[in-house]
C-alpha atoms as a PDB file:
ATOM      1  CA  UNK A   1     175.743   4.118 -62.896  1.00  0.00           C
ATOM      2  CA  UNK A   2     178.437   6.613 -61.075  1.00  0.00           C
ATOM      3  CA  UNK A   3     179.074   8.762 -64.139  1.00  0.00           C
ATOM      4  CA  UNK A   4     179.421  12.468 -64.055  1.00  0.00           C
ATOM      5  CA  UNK A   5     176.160  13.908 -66.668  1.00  0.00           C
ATOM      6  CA  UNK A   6     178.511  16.546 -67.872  1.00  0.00           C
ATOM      7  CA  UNK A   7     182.185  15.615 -68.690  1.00  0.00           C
ATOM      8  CA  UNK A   8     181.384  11.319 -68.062  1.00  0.00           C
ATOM      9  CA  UNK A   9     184.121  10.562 -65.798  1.00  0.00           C
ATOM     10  CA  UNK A  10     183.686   7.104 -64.424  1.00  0.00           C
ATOM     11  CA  UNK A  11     185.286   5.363 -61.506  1.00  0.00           C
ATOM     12  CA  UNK A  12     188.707   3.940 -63.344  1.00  0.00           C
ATOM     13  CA  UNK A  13     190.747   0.657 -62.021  1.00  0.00           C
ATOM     14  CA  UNK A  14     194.422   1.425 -60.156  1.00  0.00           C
ATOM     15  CA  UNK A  15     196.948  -0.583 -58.044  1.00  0.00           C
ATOM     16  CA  UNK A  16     197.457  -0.025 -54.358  1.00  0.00           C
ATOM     17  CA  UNK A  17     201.324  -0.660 -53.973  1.00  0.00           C
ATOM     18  CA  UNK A  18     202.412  -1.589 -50.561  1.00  0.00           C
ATOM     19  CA  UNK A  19     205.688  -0.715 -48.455  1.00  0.00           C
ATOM     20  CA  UNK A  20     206.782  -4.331 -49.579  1.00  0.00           C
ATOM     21  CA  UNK A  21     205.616  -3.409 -53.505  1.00  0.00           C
ATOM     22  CA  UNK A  22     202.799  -5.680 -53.113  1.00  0.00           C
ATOM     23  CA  UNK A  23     199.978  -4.946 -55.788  1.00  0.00           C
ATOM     24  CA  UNK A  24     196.399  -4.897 -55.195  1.00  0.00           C
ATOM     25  CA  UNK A  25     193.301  -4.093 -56.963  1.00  0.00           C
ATOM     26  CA  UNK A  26     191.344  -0.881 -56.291  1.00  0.00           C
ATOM     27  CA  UNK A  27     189.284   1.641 -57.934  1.00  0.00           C
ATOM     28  CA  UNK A  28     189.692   6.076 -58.387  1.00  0.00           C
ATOM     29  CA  UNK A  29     186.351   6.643 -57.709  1.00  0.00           C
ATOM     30  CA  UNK A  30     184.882  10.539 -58.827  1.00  0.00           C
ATOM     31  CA  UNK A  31     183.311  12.862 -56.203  1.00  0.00           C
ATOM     32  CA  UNK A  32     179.829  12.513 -57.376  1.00  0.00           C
ATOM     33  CA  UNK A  33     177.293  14.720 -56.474  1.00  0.00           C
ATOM     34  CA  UNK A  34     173.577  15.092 -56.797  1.00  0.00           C
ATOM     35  CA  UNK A  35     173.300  19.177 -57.495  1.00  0.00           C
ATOM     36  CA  UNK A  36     170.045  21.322 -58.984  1.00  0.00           C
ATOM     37  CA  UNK A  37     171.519  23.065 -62.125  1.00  0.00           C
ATOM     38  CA  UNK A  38     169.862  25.193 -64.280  1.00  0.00           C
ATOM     39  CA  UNK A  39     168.560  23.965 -68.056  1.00  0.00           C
ATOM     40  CA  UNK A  40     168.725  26.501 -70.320  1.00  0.00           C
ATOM     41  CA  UNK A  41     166.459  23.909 -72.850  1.00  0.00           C
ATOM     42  CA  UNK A  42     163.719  23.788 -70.864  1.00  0.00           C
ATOM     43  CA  UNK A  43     164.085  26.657 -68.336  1.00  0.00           C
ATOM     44  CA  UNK A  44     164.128  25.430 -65.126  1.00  0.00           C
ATOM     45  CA  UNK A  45     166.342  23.552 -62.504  1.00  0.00           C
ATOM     46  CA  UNK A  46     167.279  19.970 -63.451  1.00  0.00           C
ATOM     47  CA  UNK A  47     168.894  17.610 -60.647  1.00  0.00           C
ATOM     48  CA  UNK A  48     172.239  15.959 -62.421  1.00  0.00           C
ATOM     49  CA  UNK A  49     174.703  14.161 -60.862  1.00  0.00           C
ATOM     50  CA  UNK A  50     178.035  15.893 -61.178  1.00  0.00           C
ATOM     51  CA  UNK A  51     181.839  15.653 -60.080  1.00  0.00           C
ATOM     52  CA  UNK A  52     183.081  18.173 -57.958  1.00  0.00           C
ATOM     53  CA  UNK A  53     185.419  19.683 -60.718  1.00  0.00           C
ATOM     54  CA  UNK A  54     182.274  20.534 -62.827  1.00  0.00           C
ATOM     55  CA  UNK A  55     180.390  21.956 -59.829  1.00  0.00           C
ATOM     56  CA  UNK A  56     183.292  24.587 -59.615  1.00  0.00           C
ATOM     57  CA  UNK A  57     183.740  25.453 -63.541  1.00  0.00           C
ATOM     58  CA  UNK A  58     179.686  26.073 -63.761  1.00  0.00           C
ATOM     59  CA  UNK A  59     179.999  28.302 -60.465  1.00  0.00           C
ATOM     60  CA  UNK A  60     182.761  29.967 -62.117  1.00  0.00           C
ATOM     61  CA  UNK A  61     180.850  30.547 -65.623  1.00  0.00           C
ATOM     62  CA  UNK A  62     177.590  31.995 -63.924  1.00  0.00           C
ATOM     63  CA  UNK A  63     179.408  34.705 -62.004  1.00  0.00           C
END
């Protein structure tokens, strides 16, 4: 399923709206990535899937 493993943000359902205010169905999907973190529980590098907003916060708190 395309959740993030660390704050669960999920693709969520929107409205295109045309020139003519036409509606149509469409979803917000999250930019998902597959990245090695580290796992402080068992000590070693995990792969998680993970949006790109997370990616940048746990780059931020290592350094």
């Amino acid at each position: 399923m395309a959740k993030c493993a660390n704050c669960g943000k999920v693709p969520v359902v929107g409205r295109n709206v045309s020139y003519a205010k036409n509606r149509t169905p469409r979803l917000f999907r999250p930019n998902l990535q597959k990245t090695s973190v580290y796992d402080p529980k068992t000590g070693r590098m995990v792969q998680k899937t993970l949006c790109a907003k997370c990616i940048r916060t746990l780059g931020k708190v290592k350094a």
